[in-house]
C-alpha atoms as a PDB file:
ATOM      1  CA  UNK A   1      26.635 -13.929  15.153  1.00  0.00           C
ATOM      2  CA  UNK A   2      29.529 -13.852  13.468  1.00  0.00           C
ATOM      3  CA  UNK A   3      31.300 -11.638  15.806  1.00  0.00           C
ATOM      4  CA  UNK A   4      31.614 -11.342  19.377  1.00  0.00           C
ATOM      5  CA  UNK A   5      29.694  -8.323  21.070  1.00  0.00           C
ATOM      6  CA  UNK A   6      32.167  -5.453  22.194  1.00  0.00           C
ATOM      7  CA  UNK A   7      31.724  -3.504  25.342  1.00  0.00           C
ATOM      8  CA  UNK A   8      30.042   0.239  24.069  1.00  0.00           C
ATOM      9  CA  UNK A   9      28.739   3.348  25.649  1.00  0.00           C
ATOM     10  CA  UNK A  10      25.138   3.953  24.331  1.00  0.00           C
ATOM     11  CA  UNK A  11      24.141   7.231  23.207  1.00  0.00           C
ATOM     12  CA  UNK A  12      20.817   8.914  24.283  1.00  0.00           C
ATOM     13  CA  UNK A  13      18.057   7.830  22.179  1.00  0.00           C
ATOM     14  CA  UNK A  14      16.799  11.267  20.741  1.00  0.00           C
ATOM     15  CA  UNK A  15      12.533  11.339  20.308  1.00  0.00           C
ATOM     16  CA  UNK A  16      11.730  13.670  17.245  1.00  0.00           C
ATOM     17  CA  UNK A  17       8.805  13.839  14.701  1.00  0.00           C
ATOM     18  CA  UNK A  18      11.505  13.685  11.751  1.00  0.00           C
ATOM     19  CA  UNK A  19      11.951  10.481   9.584  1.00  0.00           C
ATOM     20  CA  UNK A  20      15.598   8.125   9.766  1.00  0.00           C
ATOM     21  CA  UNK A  21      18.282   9.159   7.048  1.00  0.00           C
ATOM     22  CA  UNK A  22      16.042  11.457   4.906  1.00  0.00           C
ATOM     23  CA  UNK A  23      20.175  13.290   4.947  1.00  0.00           C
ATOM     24  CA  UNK A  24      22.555  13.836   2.139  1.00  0.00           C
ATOM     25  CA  UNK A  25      24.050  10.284   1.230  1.00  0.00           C
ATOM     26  CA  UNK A  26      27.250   9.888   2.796  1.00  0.00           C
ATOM     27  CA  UNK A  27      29.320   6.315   3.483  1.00  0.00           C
ATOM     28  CA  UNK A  28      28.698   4.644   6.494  1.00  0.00           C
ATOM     29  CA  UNK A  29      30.951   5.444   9.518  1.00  0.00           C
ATOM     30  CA  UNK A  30      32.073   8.452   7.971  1.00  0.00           C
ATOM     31  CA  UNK A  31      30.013  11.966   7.843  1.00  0.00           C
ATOM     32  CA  UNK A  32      28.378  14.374  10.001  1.00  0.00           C
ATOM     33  CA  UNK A  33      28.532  12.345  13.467  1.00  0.00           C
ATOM     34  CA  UNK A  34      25.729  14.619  15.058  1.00  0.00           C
ATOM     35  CA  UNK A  35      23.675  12.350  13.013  1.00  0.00           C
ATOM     36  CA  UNK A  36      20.627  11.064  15.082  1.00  0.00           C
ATOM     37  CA  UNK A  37      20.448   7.261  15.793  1.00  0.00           C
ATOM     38  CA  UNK A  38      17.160   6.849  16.440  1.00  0.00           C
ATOM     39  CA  UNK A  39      13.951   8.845  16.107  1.00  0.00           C
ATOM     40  CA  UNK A  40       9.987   7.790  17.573  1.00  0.00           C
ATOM     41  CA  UNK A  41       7.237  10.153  16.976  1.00  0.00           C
ATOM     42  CA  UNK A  42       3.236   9.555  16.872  1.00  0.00           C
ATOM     43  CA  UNK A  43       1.343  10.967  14.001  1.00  0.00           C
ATOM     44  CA  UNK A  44      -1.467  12.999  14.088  1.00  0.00           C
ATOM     45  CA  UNK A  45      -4.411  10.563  14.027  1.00  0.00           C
ATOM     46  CA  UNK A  46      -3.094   7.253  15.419  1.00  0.00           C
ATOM     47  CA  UNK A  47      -4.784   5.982  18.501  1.00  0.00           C
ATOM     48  CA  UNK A  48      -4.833   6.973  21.736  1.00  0.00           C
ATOM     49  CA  UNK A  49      -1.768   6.611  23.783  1.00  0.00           C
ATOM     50  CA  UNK A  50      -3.548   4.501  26.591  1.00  0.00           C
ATOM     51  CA  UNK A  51      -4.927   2.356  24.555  1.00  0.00           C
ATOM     52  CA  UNK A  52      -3.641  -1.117  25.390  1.00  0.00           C
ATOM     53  CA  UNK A  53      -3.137  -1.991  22.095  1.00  0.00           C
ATOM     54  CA  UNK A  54      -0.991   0.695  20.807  1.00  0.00           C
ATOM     55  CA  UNK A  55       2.284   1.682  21.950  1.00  0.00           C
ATOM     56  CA  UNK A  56       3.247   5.112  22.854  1.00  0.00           C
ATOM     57  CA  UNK A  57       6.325   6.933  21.254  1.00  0.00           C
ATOM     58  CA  UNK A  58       8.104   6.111  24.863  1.00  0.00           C
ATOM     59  CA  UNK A  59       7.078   2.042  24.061  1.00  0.00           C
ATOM     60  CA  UNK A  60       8.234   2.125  20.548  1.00  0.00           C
ATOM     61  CA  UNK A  61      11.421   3.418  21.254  1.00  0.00           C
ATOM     62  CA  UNK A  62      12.163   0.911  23.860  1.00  0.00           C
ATOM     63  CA  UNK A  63      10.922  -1.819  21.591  1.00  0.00           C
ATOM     64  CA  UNK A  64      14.210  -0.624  19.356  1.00  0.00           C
ATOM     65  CA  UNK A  65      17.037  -3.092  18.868  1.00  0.00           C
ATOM     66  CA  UNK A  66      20.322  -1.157  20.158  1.00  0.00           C
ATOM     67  CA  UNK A  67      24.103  -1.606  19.191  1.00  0.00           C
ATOM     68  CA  UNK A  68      24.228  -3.837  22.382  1.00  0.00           C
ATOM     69  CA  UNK A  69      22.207  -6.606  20.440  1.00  0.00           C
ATOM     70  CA  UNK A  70      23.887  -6.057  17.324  1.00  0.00           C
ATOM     71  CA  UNK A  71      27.463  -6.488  18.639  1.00  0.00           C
ATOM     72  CA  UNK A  72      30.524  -5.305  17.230  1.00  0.00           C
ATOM     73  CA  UNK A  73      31.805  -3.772  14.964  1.00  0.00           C
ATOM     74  CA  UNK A  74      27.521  -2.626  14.411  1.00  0.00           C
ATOM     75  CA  UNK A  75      27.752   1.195  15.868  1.00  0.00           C
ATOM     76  CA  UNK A  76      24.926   4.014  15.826  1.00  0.00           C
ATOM     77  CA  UNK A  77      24.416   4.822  12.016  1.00  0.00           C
ATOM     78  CA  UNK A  78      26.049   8.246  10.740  1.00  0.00           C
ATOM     79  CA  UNK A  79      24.055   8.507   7.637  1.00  0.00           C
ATOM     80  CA  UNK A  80      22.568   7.104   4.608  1.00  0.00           C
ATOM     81  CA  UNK A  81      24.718   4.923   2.803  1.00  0.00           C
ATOM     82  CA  UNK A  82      25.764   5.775  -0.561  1.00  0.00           C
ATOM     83  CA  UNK A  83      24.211   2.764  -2.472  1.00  0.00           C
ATOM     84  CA  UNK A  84      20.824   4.392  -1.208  1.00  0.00           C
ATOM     85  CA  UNK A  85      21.071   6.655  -3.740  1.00  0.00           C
ATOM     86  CA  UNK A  86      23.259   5.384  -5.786  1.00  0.00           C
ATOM     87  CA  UNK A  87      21.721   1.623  -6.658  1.00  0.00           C
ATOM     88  CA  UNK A  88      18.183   1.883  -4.887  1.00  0.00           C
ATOM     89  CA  UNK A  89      16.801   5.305  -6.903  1.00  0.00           C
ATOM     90  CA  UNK A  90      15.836   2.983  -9.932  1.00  0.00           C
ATOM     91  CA  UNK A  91      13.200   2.613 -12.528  1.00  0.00           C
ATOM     92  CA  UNK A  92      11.946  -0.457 -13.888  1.00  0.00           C
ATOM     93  CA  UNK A  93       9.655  -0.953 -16.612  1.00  0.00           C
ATOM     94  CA  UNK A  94       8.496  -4.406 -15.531  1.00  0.00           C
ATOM     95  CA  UNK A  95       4.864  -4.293 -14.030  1.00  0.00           C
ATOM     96  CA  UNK A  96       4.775  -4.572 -10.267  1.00  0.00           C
ATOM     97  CA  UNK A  97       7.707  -4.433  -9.478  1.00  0.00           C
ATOM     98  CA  UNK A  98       8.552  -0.528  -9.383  1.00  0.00           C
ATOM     99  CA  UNK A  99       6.374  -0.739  -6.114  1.00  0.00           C
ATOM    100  CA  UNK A 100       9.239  -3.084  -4.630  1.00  0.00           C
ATOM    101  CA  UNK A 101      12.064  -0.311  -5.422  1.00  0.00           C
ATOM    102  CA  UNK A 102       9.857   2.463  -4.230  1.00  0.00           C
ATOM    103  CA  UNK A 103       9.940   0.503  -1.250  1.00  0.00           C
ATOM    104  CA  UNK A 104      13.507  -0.091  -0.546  1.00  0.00           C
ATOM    105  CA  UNK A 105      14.110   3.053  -1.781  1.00  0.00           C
ATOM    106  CA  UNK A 106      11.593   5.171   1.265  1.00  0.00           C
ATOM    107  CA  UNK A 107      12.373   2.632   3.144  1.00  0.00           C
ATOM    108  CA  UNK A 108       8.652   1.591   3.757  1.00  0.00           C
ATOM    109  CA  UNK A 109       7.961  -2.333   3.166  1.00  0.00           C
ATOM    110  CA  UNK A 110       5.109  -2.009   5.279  1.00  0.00           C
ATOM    111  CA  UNK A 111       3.263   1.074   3.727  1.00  0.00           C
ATOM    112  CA  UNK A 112       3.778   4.741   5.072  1.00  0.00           C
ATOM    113  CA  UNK A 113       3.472   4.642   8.778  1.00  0.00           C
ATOM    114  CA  UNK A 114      -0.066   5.617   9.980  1.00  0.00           C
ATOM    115  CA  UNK A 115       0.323   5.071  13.850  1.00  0.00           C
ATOM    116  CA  UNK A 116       3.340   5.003  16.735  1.00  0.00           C
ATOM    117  CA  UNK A 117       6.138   4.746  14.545  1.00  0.00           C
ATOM    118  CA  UNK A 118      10.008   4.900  15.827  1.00  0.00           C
ATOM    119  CA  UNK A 119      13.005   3.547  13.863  1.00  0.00           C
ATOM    120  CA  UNK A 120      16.755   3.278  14.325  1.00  0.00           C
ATOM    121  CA  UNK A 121      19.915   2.587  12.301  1.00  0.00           C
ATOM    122  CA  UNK A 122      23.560   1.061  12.404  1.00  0.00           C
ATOM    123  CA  UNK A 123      26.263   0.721  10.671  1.00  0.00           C
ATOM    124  CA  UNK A 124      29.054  -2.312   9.875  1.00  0.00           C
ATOM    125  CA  UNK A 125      32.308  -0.466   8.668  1.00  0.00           C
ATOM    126  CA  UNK A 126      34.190  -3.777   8.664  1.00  0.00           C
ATOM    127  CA  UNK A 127      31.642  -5.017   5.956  1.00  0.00           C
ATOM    128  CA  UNK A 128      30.402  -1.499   4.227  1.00  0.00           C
ATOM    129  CA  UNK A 129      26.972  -2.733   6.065  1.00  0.00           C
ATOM    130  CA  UNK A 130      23.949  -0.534   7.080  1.00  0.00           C
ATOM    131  CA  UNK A 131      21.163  -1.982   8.648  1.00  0.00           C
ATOM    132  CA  UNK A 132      17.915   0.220   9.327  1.00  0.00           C
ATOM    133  CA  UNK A 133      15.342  -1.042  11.905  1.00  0.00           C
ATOM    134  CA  UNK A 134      11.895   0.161  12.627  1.00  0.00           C
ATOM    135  CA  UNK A 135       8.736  -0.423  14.871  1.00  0.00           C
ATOM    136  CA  UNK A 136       5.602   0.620  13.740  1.00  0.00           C
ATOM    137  CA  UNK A 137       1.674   1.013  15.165  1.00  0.00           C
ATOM    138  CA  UNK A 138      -0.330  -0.433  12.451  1.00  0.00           C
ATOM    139  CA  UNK A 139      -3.812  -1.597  11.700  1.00  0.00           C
ATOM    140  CA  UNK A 140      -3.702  -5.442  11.712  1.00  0.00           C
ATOM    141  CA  UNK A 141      -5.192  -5.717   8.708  1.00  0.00           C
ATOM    142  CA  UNK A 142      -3.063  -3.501   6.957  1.00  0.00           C
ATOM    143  CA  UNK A 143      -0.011  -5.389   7.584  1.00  0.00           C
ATOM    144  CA  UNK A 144      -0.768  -8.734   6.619  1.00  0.00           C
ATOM    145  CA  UNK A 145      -1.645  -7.201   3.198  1.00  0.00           C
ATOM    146  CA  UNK A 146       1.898  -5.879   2.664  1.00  0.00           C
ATOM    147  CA  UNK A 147       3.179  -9.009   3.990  1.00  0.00           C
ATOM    148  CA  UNK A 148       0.741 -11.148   1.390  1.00  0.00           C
ATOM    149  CA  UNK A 149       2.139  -8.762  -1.562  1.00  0.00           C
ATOM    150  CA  UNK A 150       5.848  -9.647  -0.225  1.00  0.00           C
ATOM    151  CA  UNK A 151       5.287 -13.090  -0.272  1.00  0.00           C
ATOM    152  CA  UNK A 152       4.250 -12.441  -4.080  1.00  0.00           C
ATOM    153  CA  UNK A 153       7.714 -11.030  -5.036  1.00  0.00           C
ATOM    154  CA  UNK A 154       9.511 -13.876  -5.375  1.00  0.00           C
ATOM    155  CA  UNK A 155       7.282 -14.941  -8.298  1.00  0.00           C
ATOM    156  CA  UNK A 156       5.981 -11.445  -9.634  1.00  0.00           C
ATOM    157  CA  UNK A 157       9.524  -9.765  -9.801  1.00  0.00           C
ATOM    158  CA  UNK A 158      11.614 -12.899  -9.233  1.00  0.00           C
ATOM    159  CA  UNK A 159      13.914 -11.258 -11.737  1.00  0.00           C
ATOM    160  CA  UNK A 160      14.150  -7.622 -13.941  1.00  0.00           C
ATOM    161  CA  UNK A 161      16.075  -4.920 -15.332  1.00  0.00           C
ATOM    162  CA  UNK A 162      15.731  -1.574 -13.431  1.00  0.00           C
ATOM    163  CA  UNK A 163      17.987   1.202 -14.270  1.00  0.00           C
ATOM    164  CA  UNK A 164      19.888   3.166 -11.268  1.00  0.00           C
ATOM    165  CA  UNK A 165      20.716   6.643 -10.924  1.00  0.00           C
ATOM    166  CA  UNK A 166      24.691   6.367 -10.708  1.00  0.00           C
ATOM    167  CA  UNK A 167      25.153   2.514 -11.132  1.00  0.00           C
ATOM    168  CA  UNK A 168      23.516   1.917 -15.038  1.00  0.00           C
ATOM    169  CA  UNK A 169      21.146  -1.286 -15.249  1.00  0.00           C
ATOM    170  CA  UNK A 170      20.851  -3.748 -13.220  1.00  0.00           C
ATOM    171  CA  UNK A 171      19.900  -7.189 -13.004  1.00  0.00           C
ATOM    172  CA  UNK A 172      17.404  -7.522  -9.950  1.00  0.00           C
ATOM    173  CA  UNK A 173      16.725 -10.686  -8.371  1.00  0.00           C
ATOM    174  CA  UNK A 174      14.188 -11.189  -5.703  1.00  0.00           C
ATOM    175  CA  UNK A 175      14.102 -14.786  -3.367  1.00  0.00           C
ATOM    176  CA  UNK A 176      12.436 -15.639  -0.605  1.00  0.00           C
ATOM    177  CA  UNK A 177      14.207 -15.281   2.590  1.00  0.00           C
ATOM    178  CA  UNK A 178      14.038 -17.801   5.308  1.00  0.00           C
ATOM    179  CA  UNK A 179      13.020 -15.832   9.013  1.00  0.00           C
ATOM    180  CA  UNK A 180      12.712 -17.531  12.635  1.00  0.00           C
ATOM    181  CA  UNK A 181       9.307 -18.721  13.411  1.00  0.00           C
ATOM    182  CA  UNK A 182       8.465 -15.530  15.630  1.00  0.00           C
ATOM    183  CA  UNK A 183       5.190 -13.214  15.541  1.00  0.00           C
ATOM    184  CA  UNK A 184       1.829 -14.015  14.066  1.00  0.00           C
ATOM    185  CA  UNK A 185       2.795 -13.493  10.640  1.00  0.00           C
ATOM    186  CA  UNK A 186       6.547 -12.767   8.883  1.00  0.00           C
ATOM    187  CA  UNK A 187       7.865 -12.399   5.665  1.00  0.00           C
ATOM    188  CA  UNK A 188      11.096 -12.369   4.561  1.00  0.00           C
ATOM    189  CA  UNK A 189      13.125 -11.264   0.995  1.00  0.00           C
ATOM    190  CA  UNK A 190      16.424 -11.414  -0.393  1.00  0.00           C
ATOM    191  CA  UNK A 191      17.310  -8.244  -2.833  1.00  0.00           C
ATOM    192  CA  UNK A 192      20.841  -8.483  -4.822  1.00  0.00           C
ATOM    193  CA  UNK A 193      21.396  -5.960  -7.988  1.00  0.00           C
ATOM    194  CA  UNK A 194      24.000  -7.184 -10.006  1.00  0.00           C
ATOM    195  CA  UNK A 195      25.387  -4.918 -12.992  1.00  0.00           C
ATOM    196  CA  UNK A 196      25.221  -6.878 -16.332  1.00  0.00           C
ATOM    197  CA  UNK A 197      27.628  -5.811 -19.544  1.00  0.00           C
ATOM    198  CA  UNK A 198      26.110  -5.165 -22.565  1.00  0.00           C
ATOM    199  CA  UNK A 199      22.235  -6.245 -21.540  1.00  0.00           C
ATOM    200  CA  UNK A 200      19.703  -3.584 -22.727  1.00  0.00           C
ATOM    201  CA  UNK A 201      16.339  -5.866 -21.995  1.00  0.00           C
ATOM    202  CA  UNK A 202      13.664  -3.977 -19.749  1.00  0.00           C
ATOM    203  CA  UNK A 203      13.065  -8.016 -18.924  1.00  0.00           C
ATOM    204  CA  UNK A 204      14.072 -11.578 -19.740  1.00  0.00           C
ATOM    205  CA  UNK A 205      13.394 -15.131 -18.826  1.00  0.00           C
ATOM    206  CA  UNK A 206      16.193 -16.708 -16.852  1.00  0.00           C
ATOM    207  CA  UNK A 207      17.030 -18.685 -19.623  1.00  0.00           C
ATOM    208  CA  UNK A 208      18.867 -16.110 -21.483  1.00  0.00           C
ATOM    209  CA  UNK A 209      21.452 -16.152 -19.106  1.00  0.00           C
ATOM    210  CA  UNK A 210      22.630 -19.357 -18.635  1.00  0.00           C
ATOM    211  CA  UNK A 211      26.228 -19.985 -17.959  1.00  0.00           C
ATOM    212  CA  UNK A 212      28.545 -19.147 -20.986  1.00  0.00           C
ATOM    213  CA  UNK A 213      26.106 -16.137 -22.263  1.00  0.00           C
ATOM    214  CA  UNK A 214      28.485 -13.654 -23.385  1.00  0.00           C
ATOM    215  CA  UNK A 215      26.609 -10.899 -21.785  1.00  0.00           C
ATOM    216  CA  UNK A 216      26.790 -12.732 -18.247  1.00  0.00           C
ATOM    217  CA  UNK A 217      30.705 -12.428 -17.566  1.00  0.00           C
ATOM    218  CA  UNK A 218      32.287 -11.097 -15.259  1.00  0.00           C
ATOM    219  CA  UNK A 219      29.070  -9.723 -13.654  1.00  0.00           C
ATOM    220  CA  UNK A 220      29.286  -7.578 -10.145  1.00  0.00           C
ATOM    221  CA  UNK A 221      27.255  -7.379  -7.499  1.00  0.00           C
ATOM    222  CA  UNK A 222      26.336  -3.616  -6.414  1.00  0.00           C
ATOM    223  CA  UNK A 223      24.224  -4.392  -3.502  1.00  0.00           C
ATOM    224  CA  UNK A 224      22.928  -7.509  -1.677  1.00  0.00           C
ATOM    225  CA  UNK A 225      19.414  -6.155   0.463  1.00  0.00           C
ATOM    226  CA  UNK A 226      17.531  -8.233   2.865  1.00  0.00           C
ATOM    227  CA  UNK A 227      14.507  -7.156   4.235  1.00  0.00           C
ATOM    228  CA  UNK A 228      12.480  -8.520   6.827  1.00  0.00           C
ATOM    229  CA  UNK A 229       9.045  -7.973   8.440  1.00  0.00           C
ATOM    230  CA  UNK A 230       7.417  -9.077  11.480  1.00  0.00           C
ATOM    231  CA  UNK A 231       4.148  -8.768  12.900  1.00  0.00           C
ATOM    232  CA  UNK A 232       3.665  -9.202  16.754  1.00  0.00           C
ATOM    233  CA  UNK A 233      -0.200  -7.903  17.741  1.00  0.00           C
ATOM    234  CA  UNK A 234      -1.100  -4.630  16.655  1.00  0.00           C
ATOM    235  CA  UNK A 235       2.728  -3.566  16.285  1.00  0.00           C
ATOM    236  CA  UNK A 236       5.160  -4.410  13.954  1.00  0.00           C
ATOM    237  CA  UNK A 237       9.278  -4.502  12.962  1.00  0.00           C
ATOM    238  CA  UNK A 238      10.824  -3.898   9.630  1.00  0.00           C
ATOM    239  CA  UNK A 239      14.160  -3.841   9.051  1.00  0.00           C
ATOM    240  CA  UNK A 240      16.093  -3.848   5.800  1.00  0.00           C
ATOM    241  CA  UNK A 241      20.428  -4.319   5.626  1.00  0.00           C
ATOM    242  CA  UNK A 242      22.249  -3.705   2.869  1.00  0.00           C
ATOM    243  CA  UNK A 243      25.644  -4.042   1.706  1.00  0.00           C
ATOM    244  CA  UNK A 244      27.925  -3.964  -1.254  1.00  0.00           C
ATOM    245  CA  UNK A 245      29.249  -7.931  -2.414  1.00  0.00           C
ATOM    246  CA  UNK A 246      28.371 -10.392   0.474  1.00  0.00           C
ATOM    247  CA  UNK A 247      26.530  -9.306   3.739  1.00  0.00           C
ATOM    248  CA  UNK A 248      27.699 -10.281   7.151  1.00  0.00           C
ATOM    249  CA  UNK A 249      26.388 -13.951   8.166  1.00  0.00           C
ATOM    250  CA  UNK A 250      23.281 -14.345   9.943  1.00  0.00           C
ATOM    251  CA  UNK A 251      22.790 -10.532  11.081  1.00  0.00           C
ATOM    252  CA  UNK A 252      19.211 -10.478   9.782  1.00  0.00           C
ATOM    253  CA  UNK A 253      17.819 -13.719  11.573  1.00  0.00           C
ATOM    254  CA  UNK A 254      19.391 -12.545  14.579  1.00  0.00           C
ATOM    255  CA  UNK A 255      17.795  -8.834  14.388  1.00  0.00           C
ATOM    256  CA  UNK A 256      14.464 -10.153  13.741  1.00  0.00           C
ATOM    257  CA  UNK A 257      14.466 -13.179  17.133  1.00  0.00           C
ATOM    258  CA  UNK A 258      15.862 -10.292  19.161  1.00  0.00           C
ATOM    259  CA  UNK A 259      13.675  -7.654  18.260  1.00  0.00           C
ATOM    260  CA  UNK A 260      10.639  -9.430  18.082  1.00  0.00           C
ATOM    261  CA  UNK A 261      11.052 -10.968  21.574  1.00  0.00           C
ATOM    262  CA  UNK A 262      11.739  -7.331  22.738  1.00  0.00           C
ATOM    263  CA  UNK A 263       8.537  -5.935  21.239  1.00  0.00           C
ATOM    264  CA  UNK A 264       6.443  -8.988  22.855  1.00  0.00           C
ATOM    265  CA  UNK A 265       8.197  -7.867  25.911  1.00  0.00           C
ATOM    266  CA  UNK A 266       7.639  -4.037  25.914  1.00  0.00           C
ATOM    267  CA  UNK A 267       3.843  -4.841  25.052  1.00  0.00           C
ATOM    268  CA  UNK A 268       3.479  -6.911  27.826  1.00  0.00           C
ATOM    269  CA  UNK A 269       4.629  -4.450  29.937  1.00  0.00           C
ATOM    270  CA  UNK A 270       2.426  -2.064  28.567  1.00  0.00           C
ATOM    271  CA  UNK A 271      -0.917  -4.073  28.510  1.00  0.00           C
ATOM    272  CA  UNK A 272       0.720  -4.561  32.663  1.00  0.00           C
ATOM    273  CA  UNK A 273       0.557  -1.066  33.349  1.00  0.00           C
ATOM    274  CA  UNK A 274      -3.095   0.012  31.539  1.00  0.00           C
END
């Protein structure tokens, strides 16, 4: 990590049935601060509690990375960033790849959650950061086909237009991101949204932007997203961090080793106690 962990009082975890940051956008650190941190619930229809194979909303919750593993200056989240709405509620034109900024947008790289499902969120004020961290109940099955359509991006929408709400068009680009070797399966992306002057294109090949284009100069970076996805057995994390520019060094690799070794070690506990 890039920063030393800082001594910090841990709120109470607060179990609801209401989704994450579904408030008004507001900038992180600032904003209402009765803002929940984290929320579990389990929808109607997922498995039984007891099964051994499925956590209950209890398990989930404890399976959540907290601001301890994060370290400073990462604190309990206190709202929805502003480039949620303001670079992520785009349109794009080029096939496949509106499903991508649907995604990042709900906030739901694995599909909508269909079993145990809690999530938590924290924000970097130092860096304008906001990272957004869930555990999820899911079929299998149903997870290693979003993670086989993930490892697609990087070749499907390696690079588009899409056209923001408040920040004009945008020129996506979509690489693979490198992830620790944990879990049975993993996938990871790197998002950045760069605005481009004078560029009207719905798409373009790469090579109409080679250095000394007139409509490349001076281009800014909005938003740099990486999202990762882990599964671990019958469970799963997603997490997703975002930031204006540059995004603090190695926060993602660290969230996914530290949360995936804490799920393995909440289900083990739970398969202990069945």
């Amino acid at each position: 990590m890039h920063r030393l962990p800082a001594a910090r009082l841990l709120p109470v975890c607060v179990l609801c049935t209401a989704a994450l940051l579904t408030a008004t956008a507001c900038t992180p650190g600032s904003g209402d601060a009765s803002a929940s941190a984290a929320a579990a619930t389990s929808p109607a229809g997922s498995a039984s509690p007891g099964a051994s194979t499925t956590l209950t909303a209890a398990q989930a919750q404890a399976a959540l990375l907290t601001e301890a593993d994060l370290g400073a200056p990462w604190v309990p989240t206190q709202g929805a960033a502003t480039w949620r709405d303001g670079v992520l509620k785009a349109r794009t034109t080029v096939p496949g790849c509106q499903r991508l900024l649907d995604a990042l947008y709900s906030d739901e790289p694995l599909g909508a959650p269909t079993g145990t499902y809690a999530v938590t969120g924290f924000d970097d004020g130092d860096d304008s950061a906001q990272l957004r961290y869930q555990v999820l109940s899911q079929r299998p099955a149903d997870v290693d086909r979003a993670l086989a359509w993930l490892r697609t991006l990087p070749q499907t929408c390696s690079r588009f237009t899409a056209t923001t709400t408040r920040s004009g068009k945008q020129d996506v680009r979509v690489t693979a991101l490198d992830l620790p070797a944990v879990g049975d399966a993993r996938q990871g992306l790197r998002i950045t949204f760069t605005s481009q002057p004078n560029t009207s294109e719905d798409s373009y090949d790469s090579d109409e932007w080679d250095e000394g284009d007139g409509r490349n100069a001076e281009p800014t970076t909005n938003l740099t997203l990486e999202l990762a996805a882990v599964r671990v057995g019958s469970e799963a994390i997603a997490l997703t961090e975002g930031a204006p520019g540059t995004l603090p060094p190695n926060v993602t690799a660290h969230a996914v080793q530290s949360g995936t070794q804490r799920l393995t070690d909440v289900r083990l506990s739970a398969r202990a106690q069945a």
